[in-house]
N, C-alpha and C. Protein backbone atom coordinates (compact mmCIF):
# COMPACT_ATOMS: atom_id res chain seq x y z
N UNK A 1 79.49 -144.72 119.02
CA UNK A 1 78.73 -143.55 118.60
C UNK A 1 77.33 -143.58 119.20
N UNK A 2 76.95 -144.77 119.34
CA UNK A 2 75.35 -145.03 119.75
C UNK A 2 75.71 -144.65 121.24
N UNK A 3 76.62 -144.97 121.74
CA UNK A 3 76.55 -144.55 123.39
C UNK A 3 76.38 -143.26 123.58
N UNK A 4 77.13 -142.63 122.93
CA UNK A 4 77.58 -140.54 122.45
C UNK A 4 76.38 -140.18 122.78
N UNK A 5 75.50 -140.58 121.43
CA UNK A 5 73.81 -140.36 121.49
C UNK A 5 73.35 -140.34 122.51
N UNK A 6 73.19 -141.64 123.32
CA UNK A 6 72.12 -142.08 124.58
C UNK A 6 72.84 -140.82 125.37
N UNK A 7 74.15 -140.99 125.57
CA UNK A 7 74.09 -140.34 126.93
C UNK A 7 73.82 -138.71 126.98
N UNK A 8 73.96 -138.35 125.70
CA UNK A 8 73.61 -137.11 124.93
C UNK A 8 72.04 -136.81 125.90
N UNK A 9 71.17 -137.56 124.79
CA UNK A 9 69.66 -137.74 125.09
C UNK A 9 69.75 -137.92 126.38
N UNK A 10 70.29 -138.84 126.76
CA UNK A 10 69.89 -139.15 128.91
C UNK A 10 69.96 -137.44 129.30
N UNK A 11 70.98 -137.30 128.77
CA UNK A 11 71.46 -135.53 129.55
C UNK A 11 70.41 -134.57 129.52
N UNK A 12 70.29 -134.63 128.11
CA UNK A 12 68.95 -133.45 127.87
C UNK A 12 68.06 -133.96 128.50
N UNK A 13 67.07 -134.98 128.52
CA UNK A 13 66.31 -135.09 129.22
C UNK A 13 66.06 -134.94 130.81
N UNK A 14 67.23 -135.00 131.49
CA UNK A 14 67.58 -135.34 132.78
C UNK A 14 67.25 -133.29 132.81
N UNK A 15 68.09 -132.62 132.04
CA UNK A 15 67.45 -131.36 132.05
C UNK A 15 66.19 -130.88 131.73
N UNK A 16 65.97 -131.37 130.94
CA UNK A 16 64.38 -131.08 130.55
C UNK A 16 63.42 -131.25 131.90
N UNK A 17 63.37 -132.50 132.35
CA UNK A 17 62.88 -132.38 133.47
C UNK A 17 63.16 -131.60 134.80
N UNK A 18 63.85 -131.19 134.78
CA UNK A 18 64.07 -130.33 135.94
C UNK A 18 63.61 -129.00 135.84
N UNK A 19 63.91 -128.71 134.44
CA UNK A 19 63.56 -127.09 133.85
C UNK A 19 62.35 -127.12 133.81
N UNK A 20 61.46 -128.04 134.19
CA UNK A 20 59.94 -128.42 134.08
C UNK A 20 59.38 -127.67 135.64
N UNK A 21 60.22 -128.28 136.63
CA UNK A 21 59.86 -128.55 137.91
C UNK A 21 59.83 -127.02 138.18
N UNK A 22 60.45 -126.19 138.25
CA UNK A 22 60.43 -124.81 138.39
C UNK A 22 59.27 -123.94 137.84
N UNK A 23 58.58 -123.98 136.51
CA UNK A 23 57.60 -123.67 135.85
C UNK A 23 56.43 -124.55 136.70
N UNK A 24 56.24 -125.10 137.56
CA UNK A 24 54.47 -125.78 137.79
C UNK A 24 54.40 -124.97 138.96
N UNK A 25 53.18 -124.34 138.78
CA UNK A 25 52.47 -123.66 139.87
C UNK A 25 52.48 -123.93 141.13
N UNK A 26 52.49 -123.23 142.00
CA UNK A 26 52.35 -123.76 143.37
C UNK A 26 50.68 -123.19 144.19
N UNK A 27 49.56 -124.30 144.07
CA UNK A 27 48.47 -123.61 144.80
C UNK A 27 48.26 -123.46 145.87
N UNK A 28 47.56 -122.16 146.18
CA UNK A 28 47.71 -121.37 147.23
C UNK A 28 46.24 -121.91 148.10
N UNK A 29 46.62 -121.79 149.15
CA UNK A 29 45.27 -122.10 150.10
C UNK A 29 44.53 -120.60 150.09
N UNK A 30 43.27 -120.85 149.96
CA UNK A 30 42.49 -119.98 150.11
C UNK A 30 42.62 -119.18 151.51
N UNK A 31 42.22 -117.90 151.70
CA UNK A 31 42.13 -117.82 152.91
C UNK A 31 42.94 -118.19 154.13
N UNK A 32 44.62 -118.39 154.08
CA UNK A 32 45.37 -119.13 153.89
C UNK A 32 45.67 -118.42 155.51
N UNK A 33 45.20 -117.89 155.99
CA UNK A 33 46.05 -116.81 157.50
C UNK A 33 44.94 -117.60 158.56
N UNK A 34 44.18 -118.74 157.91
CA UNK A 34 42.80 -118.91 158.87
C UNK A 34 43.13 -120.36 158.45
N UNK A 35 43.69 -120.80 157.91
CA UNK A 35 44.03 -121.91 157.50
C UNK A 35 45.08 -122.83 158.25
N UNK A 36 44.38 -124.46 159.30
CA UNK A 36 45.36 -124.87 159.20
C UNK A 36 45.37 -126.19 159.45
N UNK A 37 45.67 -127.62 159.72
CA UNK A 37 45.80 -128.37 159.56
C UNK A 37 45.74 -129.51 160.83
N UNK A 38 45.08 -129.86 161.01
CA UNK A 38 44.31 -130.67 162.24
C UNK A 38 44.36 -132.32 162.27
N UNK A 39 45.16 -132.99 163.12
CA UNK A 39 44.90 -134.33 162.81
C UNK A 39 43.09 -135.08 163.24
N UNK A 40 42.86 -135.59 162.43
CA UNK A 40 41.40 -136.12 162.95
C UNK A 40 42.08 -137.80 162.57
N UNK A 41 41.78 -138.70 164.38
CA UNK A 41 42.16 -139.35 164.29
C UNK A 41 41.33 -140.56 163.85
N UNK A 42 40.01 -140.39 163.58
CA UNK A 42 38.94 -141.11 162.67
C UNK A 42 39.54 -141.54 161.06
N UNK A 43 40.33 -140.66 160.68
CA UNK A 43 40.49 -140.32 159.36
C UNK A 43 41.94 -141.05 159.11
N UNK A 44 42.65 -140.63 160.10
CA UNK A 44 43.83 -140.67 160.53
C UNK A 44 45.07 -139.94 159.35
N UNK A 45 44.71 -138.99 159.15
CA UNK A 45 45.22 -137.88 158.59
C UNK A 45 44.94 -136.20 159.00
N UNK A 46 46.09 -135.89 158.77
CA UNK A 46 45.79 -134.33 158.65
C UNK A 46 44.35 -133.54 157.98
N UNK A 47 43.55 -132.94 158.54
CA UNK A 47 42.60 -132.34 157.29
C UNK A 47 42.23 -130.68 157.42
N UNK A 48 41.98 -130.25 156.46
CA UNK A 48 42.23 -128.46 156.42
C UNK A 48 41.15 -128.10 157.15
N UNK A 49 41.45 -127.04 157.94
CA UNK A 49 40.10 -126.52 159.22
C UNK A 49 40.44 -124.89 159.45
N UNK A 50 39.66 -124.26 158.44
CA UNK A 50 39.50 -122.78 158.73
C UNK A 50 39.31 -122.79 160.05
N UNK A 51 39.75 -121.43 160.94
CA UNK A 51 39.59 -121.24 162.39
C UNK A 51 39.27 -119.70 162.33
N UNK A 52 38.19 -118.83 162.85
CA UNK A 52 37.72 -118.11 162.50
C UNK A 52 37.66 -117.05 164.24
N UNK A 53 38.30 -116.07 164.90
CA UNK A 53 37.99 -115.79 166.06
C UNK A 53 37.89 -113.89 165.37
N UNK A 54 37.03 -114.15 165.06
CA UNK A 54 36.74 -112.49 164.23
C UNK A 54 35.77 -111.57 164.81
N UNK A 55 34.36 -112.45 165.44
CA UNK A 55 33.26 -111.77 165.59
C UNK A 55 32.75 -112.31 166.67
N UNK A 56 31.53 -111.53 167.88
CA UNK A 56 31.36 -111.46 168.88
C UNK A 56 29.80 -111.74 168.71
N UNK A 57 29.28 -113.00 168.35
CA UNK A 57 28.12 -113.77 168.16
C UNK A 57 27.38 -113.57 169.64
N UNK A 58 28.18 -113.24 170.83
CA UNK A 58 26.63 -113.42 172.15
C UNK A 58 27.28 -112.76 173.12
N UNK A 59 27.47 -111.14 172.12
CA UNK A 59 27.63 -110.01 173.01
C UNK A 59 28.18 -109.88 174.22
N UNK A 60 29.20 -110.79 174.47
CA UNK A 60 30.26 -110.27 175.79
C UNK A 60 31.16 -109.95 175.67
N UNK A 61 31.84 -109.29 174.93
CA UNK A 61 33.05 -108.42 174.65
C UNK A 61 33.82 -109.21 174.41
N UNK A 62 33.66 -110.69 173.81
CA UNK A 62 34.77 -111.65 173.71
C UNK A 62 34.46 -112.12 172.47
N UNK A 63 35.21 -112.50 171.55
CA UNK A 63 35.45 -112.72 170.09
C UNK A 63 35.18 -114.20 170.70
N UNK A 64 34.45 -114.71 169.81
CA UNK A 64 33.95 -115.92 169.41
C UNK A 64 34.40 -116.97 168.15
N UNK A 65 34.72 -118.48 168.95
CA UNK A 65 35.65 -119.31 167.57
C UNK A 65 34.27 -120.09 166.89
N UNK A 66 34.58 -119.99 165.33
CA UNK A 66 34.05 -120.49 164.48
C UNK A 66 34.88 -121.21 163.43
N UNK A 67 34.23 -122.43 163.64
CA UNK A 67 35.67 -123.42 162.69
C UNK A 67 34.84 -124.10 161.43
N UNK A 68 35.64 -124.28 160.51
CA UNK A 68 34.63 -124.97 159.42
C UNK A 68 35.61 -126.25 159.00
N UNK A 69 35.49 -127.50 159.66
CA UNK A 69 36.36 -128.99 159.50
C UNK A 69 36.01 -129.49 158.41
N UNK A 70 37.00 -129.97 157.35
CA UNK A 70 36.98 -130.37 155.72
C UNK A 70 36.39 -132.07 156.51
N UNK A 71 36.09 -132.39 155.43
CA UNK A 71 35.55 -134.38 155.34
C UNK A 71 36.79 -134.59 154.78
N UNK A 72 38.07 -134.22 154.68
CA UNK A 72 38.95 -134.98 153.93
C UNK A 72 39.01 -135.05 153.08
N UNK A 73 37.61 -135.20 152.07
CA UNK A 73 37.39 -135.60 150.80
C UNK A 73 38.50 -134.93 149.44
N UNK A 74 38.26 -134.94 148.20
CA UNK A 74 38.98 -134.57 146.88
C UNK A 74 38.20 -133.65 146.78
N UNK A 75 37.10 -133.27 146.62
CA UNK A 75 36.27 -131.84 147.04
C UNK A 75 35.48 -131.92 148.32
N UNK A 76 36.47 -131.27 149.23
CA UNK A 76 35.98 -131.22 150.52
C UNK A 76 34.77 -130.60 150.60
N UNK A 77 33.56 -131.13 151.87
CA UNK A 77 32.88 -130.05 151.97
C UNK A 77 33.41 -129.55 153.70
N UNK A 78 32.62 -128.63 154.14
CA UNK A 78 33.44 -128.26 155.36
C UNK A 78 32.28 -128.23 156.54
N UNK A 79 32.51 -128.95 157.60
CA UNK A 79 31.02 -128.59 158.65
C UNK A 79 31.65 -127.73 159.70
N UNK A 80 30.65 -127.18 160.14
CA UNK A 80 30.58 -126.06 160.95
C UNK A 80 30.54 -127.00 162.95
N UNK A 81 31.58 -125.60 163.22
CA UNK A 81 30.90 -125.46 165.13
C UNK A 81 31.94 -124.58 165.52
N UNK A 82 31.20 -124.44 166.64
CA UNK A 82 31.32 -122.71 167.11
C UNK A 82 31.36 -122.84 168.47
N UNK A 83 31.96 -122.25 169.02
CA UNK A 83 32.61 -122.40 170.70
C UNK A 83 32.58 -120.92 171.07
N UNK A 84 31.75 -120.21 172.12
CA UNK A 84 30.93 -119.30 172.71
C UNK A 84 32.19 -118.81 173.43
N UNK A 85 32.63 -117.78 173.75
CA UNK A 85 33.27 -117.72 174.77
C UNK A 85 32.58 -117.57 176.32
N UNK A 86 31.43 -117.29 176.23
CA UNK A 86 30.41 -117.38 177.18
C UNK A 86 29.95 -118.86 177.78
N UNK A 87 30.09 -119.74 176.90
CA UNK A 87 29.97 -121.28 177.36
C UNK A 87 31.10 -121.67 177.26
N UNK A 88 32.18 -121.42 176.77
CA UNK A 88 33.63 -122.50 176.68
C UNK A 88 33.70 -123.84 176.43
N UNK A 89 32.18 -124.17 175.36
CA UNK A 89 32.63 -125.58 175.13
C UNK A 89 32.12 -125.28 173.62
N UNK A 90 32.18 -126.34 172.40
CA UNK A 90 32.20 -126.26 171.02
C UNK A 90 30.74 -126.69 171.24
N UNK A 91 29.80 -126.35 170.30
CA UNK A 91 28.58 -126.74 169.88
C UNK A 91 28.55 -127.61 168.36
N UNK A 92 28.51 -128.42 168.02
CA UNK A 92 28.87 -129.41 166.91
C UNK A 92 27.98 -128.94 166.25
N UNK A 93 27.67 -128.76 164.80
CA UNK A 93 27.09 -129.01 163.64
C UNK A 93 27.56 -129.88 162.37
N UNK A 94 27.80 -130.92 162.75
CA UNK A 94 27.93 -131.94 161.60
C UNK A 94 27.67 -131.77 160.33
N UNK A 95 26.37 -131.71 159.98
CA UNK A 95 25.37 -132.05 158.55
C UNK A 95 25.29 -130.20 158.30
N UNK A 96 25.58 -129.15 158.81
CA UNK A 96 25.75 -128.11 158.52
C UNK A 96 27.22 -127.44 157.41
N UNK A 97 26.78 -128.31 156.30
CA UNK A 97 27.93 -128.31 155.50
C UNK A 97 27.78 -127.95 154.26
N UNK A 98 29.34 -126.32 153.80
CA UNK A 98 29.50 -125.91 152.91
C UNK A 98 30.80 -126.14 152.16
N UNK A 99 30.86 -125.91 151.02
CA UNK A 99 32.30 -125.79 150.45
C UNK A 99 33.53 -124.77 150.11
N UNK A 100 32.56 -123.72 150.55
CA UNK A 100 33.51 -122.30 150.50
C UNK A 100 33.58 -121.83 151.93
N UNK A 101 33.98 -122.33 152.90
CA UNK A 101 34.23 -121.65 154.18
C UNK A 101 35.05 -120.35 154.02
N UNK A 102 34.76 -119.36 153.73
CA UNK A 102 35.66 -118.20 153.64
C UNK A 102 34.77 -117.19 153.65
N UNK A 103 34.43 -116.06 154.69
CA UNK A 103 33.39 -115.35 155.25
C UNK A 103 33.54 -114.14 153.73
N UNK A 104 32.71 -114.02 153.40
CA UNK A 104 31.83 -112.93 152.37
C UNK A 104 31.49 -111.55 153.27
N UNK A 105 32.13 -110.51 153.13
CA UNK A 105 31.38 -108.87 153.25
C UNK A 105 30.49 -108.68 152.62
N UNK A 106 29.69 -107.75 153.14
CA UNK A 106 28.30 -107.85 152.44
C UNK A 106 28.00 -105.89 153.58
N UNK A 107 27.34 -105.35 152.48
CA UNK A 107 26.95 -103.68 153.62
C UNK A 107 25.56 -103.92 153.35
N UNK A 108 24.47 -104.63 152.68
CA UNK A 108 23.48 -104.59 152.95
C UNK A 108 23.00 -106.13 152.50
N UNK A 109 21.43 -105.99 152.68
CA UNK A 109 21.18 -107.42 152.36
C UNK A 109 20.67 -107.64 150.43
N UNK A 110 20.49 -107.00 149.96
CA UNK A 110 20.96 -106.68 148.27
C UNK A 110 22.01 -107.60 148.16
N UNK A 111 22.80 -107.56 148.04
CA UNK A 111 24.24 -107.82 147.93
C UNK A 111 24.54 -109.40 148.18
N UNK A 112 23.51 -110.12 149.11
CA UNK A 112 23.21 -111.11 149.74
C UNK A 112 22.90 -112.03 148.18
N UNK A 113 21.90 -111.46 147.73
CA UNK A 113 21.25 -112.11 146.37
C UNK A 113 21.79 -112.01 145.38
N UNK A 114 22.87 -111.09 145.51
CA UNK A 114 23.65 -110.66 143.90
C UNK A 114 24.49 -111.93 143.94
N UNK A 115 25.32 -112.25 145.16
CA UNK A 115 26.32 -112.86 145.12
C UNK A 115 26.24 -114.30 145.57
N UNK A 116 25.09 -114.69 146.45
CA UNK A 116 24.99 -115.80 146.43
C UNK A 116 26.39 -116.53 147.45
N UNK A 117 26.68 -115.78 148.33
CA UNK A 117 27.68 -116.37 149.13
C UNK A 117 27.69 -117.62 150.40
N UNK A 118 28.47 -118.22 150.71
CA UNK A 118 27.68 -119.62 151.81
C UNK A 118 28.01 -119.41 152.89
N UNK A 119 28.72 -118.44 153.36
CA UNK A 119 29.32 -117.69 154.65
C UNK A 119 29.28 -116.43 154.92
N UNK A 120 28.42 -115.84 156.03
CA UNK A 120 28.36 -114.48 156.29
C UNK A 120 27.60 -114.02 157.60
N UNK A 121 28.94 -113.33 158.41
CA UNK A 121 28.52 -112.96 159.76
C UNK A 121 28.18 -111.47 159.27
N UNK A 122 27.04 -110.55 159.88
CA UNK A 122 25.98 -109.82 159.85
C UNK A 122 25.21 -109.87 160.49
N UNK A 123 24.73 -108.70 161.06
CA UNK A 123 23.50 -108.18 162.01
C UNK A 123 22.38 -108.03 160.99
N UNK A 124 21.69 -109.40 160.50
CA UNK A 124 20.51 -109.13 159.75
C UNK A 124 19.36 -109.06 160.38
N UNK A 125 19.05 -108.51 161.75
CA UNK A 125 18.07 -108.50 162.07
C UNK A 125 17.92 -107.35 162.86
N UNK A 126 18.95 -106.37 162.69
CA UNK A 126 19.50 -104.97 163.60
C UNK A 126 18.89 -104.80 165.27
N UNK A 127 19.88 -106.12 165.48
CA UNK A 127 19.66 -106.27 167.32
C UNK A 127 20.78 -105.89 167.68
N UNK A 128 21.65 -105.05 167.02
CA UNK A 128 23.39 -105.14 167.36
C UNK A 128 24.01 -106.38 167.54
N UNK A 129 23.53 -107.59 167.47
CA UNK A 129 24.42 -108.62 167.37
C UNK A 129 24.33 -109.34 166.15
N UNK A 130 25.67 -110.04 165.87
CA UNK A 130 25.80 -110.65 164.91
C UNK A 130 25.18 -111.87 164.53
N UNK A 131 24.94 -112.05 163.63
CA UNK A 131 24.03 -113.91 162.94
C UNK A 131 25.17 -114.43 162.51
N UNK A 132 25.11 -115.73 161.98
CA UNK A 132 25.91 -116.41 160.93
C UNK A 132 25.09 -116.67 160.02
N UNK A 133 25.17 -116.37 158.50
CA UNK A 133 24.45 -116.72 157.28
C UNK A 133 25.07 -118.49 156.76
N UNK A 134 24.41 -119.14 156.53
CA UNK A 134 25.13 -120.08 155.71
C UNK A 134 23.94 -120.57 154.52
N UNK A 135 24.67 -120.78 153.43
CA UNK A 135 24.27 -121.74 152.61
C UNK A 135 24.44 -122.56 152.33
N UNK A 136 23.73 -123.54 152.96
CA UNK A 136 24.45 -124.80 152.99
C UNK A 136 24.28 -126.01 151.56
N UNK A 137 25.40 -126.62 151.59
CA UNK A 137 25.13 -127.17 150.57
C UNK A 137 24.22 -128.24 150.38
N UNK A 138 23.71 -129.28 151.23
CA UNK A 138 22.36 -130.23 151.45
C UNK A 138 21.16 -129.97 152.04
N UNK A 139 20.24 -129.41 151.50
CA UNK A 139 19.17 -129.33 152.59
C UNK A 139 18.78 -130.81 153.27
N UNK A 140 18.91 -131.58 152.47
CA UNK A 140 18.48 -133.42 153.40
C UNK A 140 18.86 -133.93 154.31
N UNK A 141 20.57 -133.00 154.47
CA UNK A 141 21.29 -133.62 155.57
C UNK A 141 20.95 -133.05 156.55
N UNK A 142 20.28 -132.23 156.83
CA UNK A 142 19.72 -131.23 157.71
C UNK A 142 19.10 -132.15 158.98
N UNK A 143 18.97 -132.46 160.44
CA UNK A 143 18.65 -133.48 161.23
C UNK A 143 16.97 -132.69 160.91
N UNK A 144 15.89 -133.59 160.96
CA UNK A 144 14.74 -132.65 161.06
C UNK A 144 14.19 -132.11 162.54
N UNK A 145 15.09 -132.22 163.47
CA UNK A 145 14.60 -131.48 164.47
C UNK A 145 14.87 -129.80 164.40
N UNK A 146 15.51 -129.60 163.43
CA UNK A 146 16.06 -128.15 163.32
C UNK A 146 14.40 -127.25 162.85
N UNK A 147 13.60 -128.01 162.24
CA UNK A 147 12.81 -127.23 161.44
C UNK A 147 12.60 -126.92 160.09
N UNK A 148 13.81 -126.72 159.49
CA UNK A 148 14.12 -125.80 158.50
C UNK A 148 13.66 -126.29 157.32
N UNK A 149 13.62 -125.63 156.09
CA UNK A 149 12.81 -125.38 155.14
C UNK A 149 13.71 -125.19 153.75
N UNK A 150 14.31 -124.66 154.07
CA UNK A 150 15.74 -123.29 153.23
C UNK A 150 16.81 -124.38 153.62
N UNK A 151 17.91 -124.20 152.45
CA UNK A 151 19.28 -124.44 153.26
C UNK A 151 19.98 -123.32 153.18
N UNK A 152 19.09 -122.00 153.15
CA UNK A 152 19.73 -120.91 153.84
C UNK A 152 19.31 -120.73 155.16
N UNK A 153 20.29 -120.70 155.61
CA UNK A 153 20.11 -120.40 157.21
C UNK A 153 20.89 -119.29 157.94
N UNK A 154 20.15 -119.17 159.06
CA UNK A 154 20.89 -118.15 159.94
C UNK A 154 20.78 -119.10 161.70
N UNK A 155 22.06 -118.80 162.06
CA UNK A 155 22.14 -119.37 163.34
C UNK A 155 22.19 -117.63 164.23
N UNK A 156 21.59 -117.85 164.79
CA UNK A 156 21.10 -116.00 166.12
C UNK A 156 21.35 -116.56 167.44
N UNK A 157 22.20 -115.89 167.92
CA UNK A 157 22.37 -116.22 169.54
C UNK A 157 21.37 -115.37 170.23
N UNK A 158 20.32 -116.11 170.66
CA UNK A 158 18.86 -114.94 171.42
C UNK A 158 18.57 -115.99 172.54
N UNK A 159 18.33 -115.87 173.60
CA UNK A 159 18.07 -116.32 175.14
C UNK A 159 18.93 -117.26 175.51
N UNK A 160 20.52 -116.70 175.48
CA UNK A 160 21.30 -117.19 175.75
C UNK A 160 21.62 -118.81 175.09
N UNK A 161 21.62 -118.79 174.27
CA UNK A 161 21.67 -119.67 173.22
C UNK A 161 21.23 -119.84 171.99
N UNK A 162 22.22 -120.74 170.99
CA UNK A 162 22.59 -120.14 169.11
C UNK A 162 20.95 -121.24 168.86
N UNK A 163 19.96 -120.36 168.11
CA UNK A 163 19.15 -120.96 167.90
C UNK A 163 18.85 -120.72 165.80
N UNK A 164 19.04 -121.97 165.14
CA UNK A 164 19.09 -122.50 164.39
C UNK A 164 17.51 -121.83 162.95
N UNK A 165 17.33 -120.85 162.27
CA UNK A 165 16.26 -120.80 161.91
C UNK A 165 16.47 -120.44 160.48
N UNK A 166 15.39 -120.97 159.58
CA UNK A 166 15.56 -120.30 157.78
C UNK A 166 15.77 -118.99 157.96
N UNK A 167 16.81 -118.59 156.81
CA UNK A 167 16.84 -117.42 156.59
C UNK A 167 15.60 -116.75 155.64
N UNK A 168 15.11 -115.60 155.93
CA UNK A 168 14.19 -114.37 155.40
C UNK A 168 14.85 -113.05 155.57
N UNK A 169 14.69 -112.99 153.53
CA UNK A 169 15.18 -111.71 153.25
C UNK A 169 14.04 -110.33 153.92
């Protein structure tokens, strides 16, 4: 009779768990069409790397790549670099690092302060070309040859090259 039981109980349980597995969520990558998965062989793992070819940062009719590479980490943060199609090589920003890589719309600069976003391509300076907004998450990590002040920033492509300056509303 004691066996009846166990194997009773083994059964249900053996169901129980399964009827479990169907009910747990499955999370979704953010931003998930820009999303994808890069071996970095430092790390020596796969790590998540938005890839961004949306906007035309130094006005030659050619869409420009902007990538934001995770640290791997359990809360990743993500650093930035950007490859010109006018130069054809990547420009590194290391220590230029946020945690929401996922570009923010914005129709004016209002909207900028309401929301507080850490990514945003915009013509904030109405030269017809585009900036990159970031908020970055360390101002310390910042190299101090950049200048900067803010870890809001805007990177502006002006005399043929992305030059690095605080953002002003």
């Amino acid at each position: 009779m004691k066996k009846i039981i166990l194997i009773l109980l083994s059964g249900l349980s053996y169901l129980n768990i399964f009827s479990q597995i169907d009910s747990i969520p499955i999370v979704k990558i953010p931003n998930e069409q820009y999303a994808i998965y890069k071996y970095d062989s430092t790390l020596q793992l796969d790590i998540l790397t938005y890839q961004y070819n949306l906007w035309d940062i130094d006005n030659d009719k050619h869409k420009d790549e902007i990538e934001f590479i995770s640290n791997g980490g359990a809360h990743s943060y993500y650093h930035l670099r950007i490859r010109l199609s006018s130069k054809k090589k990547w420009i590194e920003f290391p220590t230029f690092e946020i945690d929401l890589p996922y570009p923010h719309k914005i129709k004016n600069l209002t909207e900028l302060g309401e929301m507080y976003p850490q990514f945003v391509v915009y013509d904030f300076d109405d030269d017809d070309l585009k900036e990159i907004y970031l908020n970055l998450y360390n101002l310390s990590s910042i190299p101090t040859g950049y200048g900067l002040t803010s870890k809001q920033i805007l990177i502006d492509y002006e005399d043929d090259k992305l030059n690095v300056i605080d953002f002003k509303k």
